[in-house]
Protein backbone atom coordinates (compact mmCIF):
# COMPACT_ATOMS: atom_id res chain seq x y z
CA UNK A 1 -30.94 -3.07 12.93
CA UNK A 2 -32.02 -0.86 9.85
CA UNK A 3 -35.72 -2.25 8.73
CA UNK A 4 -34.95 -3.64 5.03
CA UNK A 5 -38.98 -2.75 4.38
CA UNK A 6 -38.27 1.11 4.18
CA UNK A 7 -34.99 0.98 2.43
CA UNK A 8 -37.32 1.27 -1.21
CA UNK A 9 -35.69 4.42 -2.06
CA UNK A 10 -31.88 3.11 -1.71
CA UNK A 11 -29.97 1.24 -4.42
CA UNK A 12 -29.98 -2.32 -3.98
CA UNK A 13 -26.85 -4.70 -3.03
CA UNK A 14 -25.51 -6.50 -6.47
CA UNK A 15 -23.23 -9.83 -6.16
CA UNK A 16 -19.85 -7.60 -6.77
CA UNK A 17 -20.59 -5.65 -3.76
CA UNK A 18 -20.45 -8.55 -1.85
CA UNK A 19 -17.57 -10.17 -3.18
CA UNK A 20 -15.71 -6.78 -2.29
CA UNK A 21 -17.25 -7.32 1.49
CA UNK A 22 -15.54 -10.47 1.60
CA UNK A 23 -11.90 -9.31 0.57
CA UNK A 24 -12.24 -6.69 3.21
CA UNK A 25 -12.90 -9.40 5.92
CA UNK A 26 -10.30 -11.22 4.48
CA UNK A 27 -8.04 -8.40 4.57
CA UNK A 28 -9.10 -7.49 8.20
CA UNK A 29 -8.12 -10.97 9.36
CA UNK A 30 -5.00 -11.40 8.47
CA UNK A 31 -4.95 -7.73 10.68
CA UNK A 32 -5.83 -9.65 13.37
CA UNK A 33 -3.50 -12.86 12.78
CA UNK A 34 -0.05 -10.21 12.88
CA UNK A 35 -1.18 -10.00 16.92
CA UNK A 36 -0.63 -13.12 19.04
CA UNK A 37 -3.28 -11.33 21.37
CA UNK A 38 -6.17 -11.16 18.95
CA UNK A 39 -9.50 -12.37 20.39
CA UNK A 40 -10.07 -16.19 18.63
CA UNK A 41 -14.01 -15.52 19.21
CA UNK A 42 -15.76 -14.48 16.12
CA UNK A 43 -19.01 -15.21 17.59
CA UNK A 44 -19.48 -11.23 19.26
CA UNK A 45 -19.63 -9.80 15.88
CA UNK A 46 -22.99 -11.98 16.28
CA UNK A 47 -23.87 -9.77 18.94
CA UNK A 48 -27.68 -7.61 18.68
CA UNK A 49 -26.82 -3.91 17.55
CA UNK A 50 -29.22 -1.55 19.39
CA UNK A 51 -30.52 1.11 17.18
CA UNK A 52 -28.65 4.17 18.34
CA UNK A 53 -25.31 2.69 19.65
CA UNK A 54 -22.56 3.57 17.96
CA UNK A 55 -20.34 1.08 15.90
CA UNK A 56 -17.47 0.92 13.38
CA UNK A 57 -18.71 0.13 9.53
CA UNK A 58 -16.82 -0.73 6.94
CA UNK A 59 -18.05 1.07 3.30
CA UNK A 60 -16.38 0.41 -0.02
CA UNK A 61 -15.20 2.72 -3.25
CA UNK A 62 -12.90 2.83 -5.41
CA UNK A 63 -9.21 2.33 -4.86
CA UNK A 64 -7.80 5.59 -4.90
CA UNK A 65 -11.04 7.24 -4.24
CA UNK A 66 -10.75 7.36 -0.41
CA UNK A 67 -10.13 10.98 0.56
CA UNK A 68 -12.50 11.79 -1.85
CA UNK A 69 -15.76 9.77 -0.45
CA UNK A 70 -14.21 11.15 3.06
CA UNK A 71 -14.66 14.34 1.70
CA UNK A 72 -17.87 13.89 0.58
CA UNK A 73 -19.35 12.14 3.25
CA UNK A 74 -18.06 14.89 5.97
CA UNK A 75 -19.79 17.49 3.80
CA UNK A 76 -23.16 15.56 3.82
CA UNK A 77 -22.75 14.87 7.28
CA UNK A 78 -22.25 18.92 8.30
CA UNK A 79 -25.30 19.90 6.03
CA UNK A 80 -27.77 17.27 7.07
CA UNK A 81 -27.56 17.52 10.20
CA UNK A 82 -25.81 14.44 11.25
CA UNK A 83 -23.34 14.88 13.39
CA UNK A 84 -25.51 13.41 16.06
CA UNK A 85 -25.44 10.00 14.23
CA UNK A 86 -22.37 9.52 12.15
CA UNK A 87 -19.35 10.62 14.63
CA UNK A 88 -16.03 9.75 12.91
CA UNK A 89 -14.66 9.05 9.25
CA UNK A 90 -11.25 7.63 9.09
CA UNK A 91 -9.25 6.26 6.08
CA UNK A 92 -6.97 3.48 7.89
CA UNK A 93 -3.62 4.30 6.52
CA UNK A 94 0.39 3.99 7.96
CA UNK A 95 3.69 5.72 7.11
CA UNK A 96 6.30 3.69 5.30
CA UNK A 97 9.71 4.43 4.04
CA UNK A 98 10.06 4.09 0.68
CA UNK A 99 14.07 3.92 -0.31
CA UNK A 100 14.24 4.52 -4.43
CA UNK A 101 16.58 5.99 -6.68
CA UNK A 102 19.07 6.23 -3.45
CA UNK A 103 16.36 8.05 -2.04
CA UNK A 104 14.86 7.78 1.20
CA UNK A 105 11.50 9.01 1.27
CA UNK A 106 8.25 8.99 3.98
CA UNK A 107 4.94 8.45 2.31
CA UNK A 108 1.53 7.31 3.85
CA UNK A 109 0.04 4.50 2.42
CA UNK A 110 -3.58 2.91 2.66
CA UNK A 111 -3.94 -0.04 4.65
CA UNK A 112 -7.17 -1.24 2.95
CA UNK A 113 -7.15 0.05 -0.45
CA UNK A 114 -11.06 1.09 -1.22
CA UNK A 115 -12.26 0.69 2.00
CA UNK A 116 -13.16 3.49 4.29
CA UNK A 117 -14.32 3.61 8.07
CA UNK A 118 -17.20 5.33 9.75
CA UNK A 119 -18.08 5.37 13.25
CA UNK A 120 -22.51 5.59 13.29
CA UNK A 121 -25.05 4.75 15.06
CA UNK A 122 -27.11 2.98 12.52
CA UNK A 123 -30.23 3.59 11.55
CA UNK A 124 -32.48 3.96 8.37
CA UNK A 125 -31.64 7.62 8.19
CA UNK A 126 -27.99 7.49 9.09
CA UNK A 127 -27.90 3.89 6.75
CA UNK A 128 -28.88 6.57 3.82
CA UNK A 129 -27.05 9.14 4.27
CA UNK A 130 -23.73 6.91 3.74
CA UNK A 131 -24.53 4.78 1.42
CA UNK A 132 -25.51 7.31 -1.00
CA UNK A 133 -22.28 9.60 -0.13
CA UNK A 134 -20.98 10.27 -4.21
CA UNK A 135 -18.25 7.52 -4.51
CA UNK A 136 -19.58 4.70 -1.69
CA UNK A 137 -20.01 1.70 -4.06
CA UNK A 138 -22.08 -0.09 -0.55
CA UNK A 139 -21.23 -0.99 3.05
CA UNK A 140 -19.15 -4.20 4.28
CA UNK A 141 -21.87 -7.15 4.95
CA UNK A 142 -24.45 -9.60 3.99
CA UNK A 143 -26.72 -8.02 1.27
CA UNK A 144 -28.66 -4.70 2.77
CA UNK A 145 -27.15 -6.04 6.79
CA UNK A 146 -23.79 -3.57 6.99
CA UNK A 147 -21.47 -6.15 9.59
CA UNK A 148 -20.02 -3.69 12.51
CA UNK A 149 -16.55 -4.46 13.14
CA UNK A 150 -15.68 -6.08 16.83
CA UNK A 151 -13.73 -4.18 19.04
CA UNK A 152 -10.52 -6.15 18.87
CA UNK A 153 -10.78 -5.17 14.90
CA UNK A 154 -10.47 -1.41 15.50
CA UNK A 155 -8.53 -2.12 17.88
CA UNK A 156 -5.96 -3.42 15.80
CA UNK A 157 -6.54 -0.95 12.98
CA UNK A 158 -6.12 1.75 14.78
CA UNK A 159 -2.79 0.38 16.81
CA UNK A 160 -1.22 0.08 13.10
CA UNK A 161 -2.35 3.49 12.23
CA UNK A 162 -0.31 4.94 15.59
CA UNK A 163 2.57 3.04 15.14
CA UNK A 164 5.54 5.16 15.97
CA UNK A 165 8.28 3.29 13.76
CA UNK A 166 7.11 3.34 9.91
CA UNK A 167 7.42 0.39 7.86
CA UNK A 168 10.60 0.27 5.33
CA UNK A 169 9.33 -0.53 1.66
CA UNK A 170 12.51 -1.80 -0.48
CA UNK A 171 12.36 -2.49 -4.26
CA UNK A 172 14.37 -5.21 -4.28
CA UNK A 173 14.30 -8.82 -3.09
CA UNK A 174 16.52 -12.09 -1.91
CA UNK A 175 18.38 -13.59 -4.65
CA UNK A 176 17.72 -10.58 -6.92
CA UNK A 177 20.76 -8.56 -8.76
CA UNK A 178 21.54 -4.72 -7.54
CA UNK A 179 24.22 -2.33 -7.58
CA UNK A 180 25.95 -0.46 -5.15
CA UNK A 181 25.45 3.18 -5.20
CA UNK A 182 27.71 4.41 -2.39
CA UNK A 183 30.34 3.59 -0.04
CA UNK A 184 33.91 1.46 -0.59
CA UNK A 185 31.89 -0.97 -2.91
CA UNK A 186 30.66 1.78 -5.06
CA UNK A 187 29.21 0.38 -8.54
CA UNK A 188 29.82 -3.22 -7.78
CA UNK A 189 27.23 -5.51 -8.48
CA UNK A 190 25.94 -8.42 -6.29
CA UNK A 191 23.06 -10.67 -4.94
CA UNK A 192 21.04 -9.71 -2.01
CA UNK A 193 21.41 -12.78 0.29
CA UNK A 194 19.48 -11.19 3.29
CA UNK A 195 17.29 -8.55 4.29
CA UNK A 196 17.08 -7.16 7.54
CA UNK A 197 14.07 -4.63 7.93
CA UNK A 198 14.15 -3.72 10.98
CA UNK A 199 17.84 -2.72 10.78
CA UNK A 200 17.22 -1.06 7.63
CA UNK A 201 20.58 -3.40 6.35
CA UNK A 202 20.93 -5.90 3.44
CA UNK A 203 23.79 -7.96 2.85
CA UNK A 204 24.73 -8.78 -0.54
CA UNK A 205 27.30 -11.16 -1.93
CA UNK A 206 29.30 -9.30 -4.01
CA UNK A 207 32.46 -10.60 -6.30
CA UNK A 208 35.71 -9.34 -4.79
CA UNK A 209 38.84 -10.75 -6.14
CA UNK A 210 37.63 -13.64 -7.57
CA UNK A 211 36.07 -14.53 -4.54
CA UNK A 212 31.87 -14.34 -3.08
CA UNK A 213 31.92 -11.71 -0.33
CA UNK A 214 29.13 -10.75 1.57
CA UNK A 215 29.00 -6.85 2.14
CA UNK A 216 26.47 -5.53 4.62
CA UNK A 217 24.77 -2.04 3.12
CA UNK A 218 22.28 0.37 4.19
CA UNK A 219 19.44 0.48 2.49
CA UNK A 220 20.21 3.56 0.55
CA UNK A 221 23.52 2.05 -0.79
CA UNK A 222 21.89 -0.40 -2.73
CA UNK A 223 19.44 -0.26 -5.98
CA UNK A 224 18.35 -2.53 -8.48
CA UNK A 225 20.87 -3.51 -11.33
């Protein structure tokens, strides 16, 4: 555990930072709720870190900052000489599908918005070296204490990160009104009574003759009215 005496040089911990540390725990959690498997035991995050072992931290920055505290912290790592200390910096992210304009599209989207990984052995030297990377606002935890994450958290972060199906983002909901861009029903308008994302299919209710018919669509046939 870093010695809080020595850390006189290092900005101090304000009452924001550690509001931010707790909407990354939160947002962690409900990581480890989507897998029936994950460990119930929070009490091994309790467990004593060893000075020198190496350990998952989680610092904070600003949304949209990521790549660019990665950047910078792989830089300082190189020139100080730290590769011995800090092995790994990794921005959790996963590809989605994002279907707009009639346009299917892959993009790569961050898990935890403002929150960045580093695998460290923690000490006062490697402790101060990240947390005054340009563009790390502090580290996950209890004041000055950064909290290393427990294995079945990385774990599950890292399992979303290598998922081999990306997620399918669609910009409409149930209930909501959209137009059909393609096929038989071309430029009818309906409601979307179900989506199915793992088919990539929504059925919409569409008026045919008078009469409510539901239409099953690809994704890409449908947009917002």
């Amino acid at each position: 555990m870093v010695d809080k005496k020595k850390k006189k040089s290092a900005p101090q911990t304000d009452e924001t930072e550690n509001v931010t540390s707790l909407e990354a725990e939160e947002k962690i959690e409900e990581l480890n709720q989507e897998d029936e498997s994950a460990v119930e035991d929070s009490t091994s995050s309790d467990d004593e870190q060893s000075e020198g072992e190496a350990h998952w931290y989680v610092i904070h920055c600003y949304s949209g900052y990521e790549n660019k505290v990665r950047h910078n912290l792989e830089q300082r790592i190189e020139t100080m000489g730290m590769k011995d200390m800090i092995f790994d910096v990794v921005i959790p992210t996963q590809e989605e599908i994002e279907v707009k304009d009639g346009k299917r599209r892959t993009v790569e989207r961050h898990v935890f918005p403002g929150y960045v990984l580093v695998n460290m052995a923690l000490t006062e030297e490697s402790w101060y070296v990240v947390r005054n990377t340009p563009g790390v606002t502090g580290f996950v935890g209890m004041g000055n204490d950064p909290t290393a994450l427990r294995a079945e958290e990385v774990s599950q972060i890292l399992k979303r990160m290598e998922a081999e199906a990306p997620l399918v983002k669609v910009s409409f909901k149930v209930n909501e009104r959209v137009r059909i861009v393609d096929g038989p029903f071309n430029d009818f308008r309906g409601t979307v009574a179900e989506i199915d994302v793992e088919r990539t299919k929504v059925r919409v209710m569409v008026n045919f003759f008078g009469r409510e018919t539901p239409v099953e669509l690809d994704f890409l046939q449908v947009e917002k009215a």
